[in-house]
C-alpha atoms as a PDB file:
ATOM      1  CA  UNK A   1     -18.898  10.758 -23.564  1.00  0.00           C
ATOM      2  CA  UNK A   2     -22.171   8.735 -23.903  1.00  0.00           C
ATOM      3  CA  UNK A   3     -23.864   8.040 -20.697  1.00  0.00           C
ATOM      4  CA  UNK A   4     -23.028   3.838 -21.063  1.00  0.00           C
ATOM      5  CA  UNK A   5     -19.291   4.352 -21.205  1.00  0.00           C
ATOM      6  CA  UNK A   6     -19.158   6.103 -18.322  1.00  0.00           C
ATOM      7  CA  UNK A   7     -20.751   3.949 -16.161  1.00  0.00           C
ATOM      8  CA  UNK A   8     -18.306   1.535 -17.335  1.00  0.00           C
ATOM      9  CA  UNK A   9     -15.045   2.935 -16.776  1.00  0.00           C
ATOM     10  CA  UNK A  10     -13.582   1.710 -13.420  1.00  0.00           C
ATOM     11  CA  UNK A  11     -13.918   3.864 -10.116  1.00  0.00           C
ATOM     12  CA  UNK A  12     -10.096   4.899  -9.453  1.00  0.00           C
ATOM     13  CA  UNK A  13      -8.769   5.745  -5.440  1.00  0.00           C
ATOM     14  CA  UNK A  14      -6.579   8.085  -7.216  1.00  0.00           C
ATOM     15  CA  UNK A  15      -5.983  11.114  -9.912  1.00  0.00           C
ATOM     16  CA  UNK A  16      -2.923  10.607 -11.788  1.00  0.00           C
ATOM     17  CA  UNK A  17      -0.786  13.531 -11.420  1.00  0.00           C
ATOM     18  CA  UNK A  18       2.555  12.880 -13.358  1.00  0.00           C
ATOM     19  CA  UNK A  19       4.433  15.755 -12.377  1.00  0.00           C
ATOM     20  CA  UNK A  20       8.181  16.767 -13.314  1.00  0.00           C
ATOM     21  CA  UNK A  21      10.904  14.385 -12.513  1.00  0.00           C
ATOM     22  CA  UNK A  22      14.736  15.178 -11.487  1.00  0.00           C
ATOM     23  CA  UNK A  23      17.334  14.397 -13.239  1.00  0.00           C
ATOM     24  CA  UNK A  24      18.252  11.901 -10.589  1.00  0.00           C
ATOM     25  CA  UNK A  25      14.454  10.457 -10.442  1.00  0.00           C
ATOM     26  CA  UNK A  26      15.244  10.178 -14.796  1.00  0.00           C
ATOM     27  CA  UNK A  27      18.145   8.311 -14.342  1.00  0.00           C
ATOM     28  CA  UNK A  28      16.583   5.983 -11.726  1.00  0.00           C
ATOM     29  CA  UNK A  29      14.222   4.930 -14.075  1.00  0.00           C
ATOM     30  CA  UNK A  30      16.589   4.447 -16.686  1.00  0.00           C
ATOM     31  CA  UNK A  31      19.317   2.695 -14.987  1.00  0.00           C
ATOM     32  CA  UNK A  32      17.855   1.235 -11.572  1.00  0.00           C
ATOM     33  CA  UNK A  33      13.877   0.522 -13.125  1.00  0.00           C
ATOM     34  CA  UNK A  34      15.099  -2.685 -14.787  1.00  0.00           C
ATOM     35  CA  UNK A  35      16.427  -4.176 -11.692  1.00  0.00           C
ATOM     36  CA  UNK A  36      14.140  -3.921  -9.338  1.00  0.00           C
ATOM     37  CA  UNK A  37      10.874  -2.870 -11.199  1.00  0.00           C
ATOM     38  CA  UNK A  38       8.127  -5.055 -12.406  1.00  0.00           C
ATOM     39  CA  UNK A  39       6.306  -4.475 -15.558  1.00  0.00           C
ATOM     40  CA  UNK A  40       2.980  -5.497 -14.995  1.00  0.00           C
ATOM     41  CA  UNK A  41       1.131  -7.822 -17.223  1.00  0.00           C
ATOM     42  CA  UNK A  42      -2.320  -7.976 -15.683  1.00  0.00           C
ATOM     43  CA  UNK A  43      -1.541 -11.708 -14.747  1.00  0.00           C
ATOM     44  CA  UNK A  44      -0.308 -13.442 -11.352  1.00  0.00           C
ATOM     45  CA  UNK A  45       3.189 -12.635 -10.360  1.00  0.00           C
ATOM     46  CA  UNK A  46       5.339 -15.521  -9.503  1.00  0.00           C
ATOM     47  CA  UNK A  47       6.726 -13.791  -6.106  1.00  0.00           C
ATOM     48  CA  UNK A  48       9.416 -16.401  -5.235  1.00  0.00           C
ATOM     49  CA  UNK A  49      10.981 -15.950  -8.535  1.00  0.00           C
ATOM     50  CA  UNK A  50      10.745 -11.969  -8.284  1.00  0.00           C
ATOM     51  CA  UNK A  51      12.453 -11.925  -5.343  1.00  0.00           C
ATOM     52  CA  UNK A  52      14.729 -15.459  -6.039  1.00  0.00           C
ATOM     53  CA  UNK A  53      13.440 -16.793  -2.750  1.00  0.00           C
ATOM     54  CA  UNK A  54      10.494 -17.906  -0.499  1.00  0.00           C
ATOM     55  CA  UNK A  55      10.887 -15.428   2.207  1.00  0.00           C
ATOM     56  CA  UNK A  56       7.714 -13.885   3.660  1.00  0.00           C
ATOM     57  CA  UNK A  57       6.234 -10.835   1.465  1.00  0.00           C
ATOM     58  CA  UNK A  58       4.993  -7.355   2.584  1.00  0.00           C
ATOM     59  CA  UNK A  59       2.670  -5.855   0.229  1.00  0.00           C
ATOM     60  CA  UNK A  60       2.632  -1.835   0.449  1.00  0.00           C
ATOM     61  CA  UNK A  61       0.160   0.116  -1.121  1.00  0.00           C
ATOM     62  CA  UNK A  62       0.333   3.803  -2.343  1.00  0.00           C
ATOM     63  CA  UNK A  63       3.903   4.162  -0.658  1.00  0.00           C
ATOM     64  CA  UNK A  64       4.476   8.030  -1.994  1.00  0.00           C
ATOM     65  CA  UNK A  65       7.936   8.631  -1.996  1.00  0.00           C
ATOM     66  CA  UNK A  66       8.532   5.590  -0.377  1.00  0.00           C
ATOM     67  CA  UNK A  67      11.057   7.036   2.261  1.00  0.00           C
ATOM     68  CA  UNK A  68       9.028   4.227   5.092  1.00  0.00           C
ATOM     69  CA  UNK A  69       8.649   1.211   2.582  1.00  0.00           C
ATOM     70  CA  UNK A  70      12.856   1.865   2.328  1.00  0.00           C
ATOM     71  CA  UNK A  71      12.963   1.839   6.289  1.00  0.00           C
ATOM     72  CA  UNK A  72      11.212  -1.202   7.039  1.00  0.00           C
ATOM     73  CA  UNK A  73      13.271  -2.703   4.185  1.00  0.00           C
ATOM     74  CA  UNK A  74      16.449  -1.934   5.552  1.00  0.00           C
ATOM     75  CA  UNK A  75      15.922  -2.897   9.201  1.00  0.00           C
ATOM     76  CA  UNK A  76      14.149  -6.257   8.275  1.00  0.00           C
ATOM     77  CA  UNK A  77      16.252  -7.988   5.447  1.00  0.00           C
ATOM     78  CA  UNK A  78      14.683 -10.972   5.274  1.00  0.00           C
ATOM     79  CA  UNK A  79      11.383  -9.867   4.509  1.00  0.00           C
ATOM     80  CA  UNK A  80      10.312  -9.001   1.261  1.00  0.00           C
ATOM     81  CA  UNK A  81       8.807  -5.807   0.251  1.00  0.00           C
ATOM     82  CA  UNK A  82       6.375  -5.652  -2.704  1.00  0.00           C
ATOM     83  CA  UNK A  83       5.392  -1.778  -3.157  1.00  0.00           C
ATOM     84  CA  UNK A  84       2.776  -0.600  -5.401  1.00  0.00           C
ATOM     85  CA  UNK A  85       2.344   3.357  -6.767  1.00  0.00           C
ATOM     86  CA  UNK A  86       1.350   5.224  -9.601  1.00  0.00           C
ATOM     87  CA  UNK A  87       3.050   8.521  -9.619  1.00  0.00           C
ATOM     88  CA  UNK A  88       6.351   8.313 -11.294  1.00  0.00           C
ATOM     89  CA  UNK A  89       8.058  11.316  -8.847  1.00  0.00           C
ATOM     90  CA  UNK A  90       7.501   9.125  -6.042  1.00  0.00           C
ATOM     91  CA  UNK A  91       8.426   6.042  -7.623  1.00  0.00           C
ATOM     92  CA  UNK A  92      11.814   7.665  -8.814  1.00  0.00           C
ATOM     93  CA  UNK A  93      12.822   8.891  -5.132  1.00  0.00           C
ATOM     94  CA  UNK A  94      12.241   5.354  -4.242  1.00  0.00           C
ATOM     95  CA  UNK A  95      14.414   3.712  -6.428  1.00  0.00           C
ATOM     96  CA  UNK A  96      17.064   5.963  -5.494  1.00  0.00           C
ATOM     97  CA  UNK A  97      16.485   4.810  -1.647  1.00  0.00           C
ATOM     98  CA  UNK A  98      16.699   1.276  -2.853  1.00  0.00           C
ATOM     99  CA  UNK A  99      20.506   2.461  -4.275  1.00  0.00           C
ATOM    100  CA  UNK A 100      21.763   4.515  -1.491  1.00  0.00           C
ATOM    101  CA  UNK A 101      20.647   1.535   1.338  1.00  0.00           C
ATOM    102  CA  UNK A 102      21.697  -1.001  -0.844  1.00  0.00           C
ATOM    103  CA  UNK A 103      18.705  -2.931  -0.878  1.00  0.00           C
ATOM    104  CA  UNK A 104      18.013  -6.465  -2.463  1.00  0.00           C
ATOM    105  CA  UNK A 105      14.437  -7.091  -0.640  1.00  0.00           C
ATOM    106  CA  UNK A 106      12.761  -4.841  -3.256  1.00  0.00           C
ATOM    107  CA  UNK A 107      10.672  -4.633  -5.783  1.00  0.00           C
ATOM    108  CA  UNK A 108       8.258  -1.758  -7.337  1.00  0.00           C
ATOM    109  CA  UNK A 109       4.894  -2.080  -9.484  1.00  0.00           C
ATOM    110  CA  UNK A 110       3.555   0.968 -11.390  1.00  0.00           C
ATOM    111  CA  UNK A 111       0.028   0.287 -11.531  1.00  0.00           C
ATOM    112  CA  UNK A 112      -3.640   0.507  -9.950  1.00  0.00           C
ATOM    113  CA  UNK A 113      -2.760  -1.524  -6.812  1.00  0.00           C
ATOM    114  CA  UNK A 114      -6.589  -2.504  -6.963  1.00  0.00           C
ATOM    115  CA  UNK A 115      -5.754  -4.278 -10.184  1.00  0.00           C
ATOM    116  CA  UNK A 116      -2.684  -5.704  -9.089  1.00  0.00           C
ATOM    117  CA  UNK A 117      -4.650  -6.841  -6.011  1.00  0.00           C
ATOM    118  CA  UNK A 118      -7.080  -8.610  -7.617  1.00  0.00           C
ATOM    119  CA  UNK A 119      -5.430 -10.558 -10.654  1.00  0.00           C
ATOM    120  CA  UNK A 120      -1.670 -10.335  -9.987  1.00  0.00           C
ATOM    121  CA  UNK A 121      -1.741 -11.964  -6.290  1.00  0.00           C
ATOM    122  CA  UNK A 122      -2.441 -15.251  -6.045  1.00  0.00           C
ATOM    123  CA  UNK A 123      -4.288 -17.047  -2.850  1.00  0.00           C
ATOM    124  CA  UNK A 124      -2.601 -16.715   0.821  1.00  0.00           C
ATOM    125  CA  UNK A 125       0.634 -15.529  -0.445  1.00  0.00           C
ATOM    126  CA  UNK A 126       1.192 -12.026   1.475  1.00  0.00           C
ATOM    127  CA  UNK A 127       2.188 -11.766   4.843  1.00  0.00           C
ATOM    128  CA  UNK A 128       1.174  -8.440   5.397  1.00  0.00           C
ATOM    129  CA  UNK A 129      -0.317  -5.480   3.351  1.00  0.00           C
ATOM    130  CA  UNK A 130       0.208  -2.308   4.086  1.00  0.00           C
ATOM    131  CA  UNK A 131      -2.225   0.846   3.515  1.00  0.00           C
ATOM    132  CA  UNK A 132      -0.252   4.031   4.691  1.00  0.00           C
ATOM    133  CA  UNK A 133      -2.653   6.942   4.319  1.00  0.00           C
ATOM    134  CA  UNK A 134      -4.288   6.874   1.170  1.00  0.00           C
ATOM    135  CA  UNK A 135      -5.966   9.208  -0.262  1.00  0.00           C
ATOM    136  CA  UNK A 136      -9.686  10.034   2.106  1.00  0.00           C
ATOM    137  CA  UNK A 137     -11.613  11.682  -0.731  1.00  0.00           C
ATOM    138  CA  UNK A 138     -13.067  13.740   2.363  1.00  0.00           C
ATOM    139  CA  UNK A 139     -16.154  15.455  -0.151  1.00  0.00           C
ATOM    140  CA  UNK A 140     -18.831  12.823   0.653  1.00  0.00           C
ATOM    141  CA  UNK A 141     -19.753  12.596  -2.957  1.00  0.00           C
ATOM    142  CA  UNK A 142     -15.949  11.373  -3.345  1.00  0.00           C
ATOM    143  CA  UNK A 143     -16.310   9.116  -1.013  1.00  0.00           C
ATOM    144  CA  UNK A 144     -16.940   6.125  -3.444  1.00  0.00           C
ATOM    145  CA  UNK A 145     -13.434   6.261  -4.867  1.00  0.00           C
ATOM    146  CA  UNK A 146     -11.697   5.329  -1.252  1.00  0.00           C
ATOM    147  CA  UNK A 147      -9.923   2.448  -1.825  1.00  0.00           C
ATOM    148  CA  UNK A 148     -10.759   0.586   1.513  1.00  0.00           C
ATOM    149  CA  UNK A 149     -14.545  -0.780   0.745  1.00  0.00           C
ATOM    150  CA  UNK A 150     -15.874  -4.313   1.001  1.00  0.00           C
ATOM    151  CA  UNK A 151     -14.736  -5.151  -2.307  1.00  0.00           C
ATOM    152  CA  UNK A 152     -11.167  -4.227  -1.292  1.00  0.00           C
ATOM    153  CA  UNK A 153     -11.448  -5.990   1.583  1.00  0.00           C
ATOM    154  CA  UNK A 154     -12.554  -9.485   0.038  1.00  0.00           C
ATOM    155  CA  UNK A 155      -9.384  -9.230  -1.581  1.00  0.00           C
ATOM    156  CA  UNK A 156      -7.578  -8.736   1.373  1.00  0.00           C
ATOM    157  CA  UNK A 157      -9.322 -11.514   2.990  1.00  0.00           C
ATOM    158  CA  UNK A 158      -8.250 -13.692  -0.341  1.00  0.00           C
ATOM    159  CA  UNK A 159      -4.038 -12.990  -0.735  1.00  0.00           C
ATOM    160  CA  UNK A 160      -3.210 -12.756   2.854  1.00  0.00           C
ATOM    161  CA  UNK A 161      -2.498 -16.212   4.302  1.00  0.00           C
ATOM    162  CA  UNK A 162      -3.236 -17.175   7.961  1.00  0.00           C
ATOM    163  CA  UNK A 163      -1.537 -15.629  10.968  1.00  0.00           C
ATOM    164  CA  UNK A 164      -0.727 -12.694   8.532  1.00  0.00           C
ATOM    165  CA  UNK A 165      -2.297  -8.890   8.831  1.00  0.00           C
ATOM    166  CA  UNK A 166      -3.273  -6.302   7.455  1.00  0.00           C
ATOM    167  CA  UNK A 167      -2.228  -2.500   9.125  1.00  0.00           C
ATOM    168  CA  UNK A 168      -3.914   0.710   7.720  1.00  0.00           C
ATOM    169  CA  UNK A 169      -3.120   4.366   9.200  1.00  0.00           C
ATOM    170  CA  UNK A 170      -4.886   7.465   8.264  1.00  0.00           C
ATOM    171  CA  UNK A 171      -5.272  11.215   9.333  1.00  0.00           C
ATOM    172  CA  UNK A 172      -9.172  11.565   8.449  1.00  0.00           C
ATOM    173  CA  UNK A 173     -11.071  10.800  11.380  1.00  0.00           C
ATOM    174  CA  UNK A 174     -14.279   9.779   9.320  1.00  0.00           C
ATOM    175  CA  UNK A 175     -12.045   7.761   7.154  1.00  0.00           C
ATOM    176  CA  UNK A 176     -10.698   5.646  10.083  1.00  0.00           C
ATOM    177  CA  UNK A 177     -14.150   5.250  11.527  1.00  0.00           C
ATOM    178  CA  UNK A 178     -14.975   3.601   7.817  1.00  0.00           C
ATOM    179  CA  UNK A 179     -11.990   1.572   8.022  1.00  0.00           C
ATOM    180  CA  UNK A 180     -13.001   0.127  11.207  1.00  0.00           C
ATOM    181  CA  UNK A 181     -16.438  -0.774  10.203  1.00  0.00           C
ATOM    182  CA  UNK A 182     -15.092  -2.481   7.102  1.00  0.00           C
ATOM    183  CA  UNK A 183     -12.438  -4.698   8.516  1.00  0.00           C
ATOM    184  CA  UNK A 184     -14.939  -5.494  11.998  1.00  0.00           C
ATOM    185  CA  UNK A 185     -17.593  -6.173   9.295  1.00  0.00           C
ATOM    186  CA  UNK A 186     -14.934  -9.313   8.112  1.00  0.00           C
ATOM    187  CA  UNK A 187     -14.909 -10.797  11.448  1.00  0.00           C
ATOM    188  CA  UNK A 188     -14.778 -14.351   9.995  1.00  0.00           C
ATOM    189  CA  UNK A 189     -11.845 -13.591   8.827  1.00  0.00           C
ATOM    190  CA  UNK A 190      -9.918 -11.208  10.845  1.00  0.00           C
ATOM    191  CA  UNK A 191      -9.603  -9.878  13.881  1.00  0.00           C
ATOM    192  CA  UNK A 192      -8.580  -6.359  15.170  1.00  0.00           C
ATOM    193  CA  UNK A 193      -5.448  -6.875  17.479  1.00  0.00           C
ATOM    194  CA  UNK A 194      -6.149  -4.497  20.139  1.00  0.00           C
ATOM    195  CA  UNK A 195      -9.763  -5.734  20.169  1.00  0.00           C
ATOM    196  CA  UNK A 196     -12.861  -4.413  18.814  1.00  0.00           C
ATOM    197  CA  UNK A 197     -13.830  -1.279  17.675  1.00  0.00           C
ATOM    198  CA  UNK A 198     -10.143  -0.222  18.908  1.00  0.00           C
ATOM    199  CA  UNK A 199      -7.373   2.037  17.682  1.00  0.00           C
ATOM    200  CA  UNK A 200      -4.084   1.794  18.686  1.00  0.00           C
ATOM    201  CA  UNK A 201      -0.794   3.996  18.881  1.00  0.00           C
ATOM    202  CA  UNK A 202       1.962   4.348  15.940  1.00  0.00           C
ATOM    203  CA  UNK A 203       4.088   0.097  15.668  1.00  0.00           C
ATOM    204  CA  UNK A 204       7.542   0.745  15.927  1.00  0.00           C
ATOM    205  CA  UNK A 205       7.504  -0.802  12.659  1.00  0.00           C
ATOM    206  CA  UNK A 206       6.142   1.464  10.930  1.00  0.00           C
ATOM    207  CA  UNK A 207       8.351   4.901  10.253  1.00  0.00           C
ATOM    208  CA  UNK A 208       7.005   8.020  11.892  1.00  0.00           C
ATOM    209  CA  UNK A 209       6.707  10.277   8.686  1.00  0.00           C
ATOM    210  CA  UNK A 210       7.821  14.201   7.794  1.00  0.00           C
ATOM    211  CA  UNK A 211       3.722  14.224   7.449  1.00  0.00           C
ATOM    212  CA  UNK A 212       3.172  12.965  11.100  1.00  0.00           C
ATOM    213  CA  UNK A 213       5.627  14.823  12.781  1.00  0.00           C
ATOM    214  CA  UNK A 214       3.909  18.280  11.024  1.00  0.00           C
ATOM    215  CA  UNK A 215       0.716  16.891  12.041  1.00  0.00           C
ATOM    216  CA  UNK A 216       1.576  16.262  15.522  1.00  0.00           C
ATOM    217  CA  UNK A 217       3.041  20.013  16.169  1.00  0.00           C
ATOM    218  CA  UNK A 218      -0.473  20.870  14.881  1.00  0.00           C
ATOM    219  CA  UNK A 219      -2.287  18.581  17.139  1.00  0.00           C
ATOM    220  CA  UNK A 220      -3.777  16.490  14.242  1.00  0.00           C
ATOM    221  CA  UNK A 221      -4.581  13.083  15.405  1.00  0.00           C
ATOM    222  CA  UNK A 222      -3.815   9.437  13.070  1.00  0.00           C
ATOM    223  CA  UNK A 223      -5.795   6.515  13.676  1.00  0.00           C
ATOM    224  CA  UNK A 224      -3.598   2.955  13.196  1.00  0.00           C
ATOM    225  CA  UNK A 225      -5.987   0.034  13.313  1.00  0.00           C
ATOM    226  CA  UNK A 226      -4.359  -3.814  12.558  1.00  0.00           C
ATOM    227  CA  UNK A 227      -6.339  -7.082  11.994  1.00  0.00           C
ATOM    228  CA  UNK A 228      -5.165 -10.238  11.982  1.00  0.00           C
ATOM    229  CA  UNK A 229      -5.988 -12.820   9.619  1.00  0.00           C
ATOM    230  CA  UNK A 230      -7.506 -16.143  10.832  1.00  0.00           C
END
């Protein structure tokens, strides 16, 4: 590849890793895909008419197999839930959730939430946006495709209106410490809601995960940090 092109090509948070699906995950993209997933144009998504109201939207990014982003969507179901993902596995077992609980405040992107970020949200329009342990590209020569940087965050500070937030949770120490500078570094904007510099323990909001609960018999620690939006 000439040396031009590759300093071209995008810096990605993530490796795509297809992997197999089930026959269930198959079917979910055949049969429950057209109902509640968006095909995404690489243009600004008209939310109210996604969702066929003007209730408040959740933006969750990276959900995995998107066992919490069903949770919170069940208990609170008049909040909208916009999740974003790029591995089909994960996006199958979540549109299987969104079937068994019966959920209507749903709806799925497949793409490079960065992307999405940038050119499919328009101004002030997310009440929340969710970053559940992404990825912490712990090598430190890695460390440039984390997806919370200052870039990331001036898109944050652009889609999510006033009195919203944004809540980020991680199990890499170093990571968290980088999150913190970030978001403190936006102080015109936000504001960390336990004050600054400060972590805080596990919302109730936010599902304790199979993940945590193996990390916890381990003695592993996770970091939550929130900041609200002036």
């Amino acid at each position: 590849m000439p040396e031009q092109e590759k300093h071209l090509r995008p810096i990605r948070s993530f490796v795509l890793r297809e992997g197999r699906l089930t026959s269930g995950q198959q079917r979910a993209f055949d049969t429950i895909w057209p109902l509640f997933g968006i095909e995404y144009q690489d243009q600004q998504l008209d939310l109210p008419s996604l969702f066929g109201n003007d209730n408040l939207v959740y933006l969750e990014i990276g959900f995995g197999n998107g066992d919490s982003l069903a949770q919170m969507a069940k208990a609170n179901p008049e909040i909208n839930y916009l999740g974003i993902e790029v591995h089909r596995p994960g996006m199958g077992h979540l549109l299987l959730k969104i079937e068994e609980l019966e959920l209507t405040n749903v709806r799925v992107i497949r793409n490079d939430a960065v992307d999405v970020l940038k050119n499919g949200i328009a101004n002030s329009t997310l009440a929340a946006v969710f970053l559940f342990f992404p990825d912490p590209w712990h090598k430190r020569k890695h460390n440039k495709r984390r997806i919370l940087n200052a870039t990331f965050v001036e898109q944050l500070t652009r889609v999510i209106k006033s009195n919203g937030f944004f809540h980020a949770a991680t199990d890499w120490e170093e990571y968290a410490k980088q999150m913190m500078r970030e978001m403190t570094a936006a102080n015109d904007y936000f504001s960390n809601s336990t004050g600054t510099g400060s972590f805080h323990s596990r919302p109730d909001y936010r599902p304790l995960t199979k993940f945590e609960q193996r990390g916890q018999r381990l003695g592993l620690g996770i970091w939550d940090l929130t900041f609200l939006r002036h």
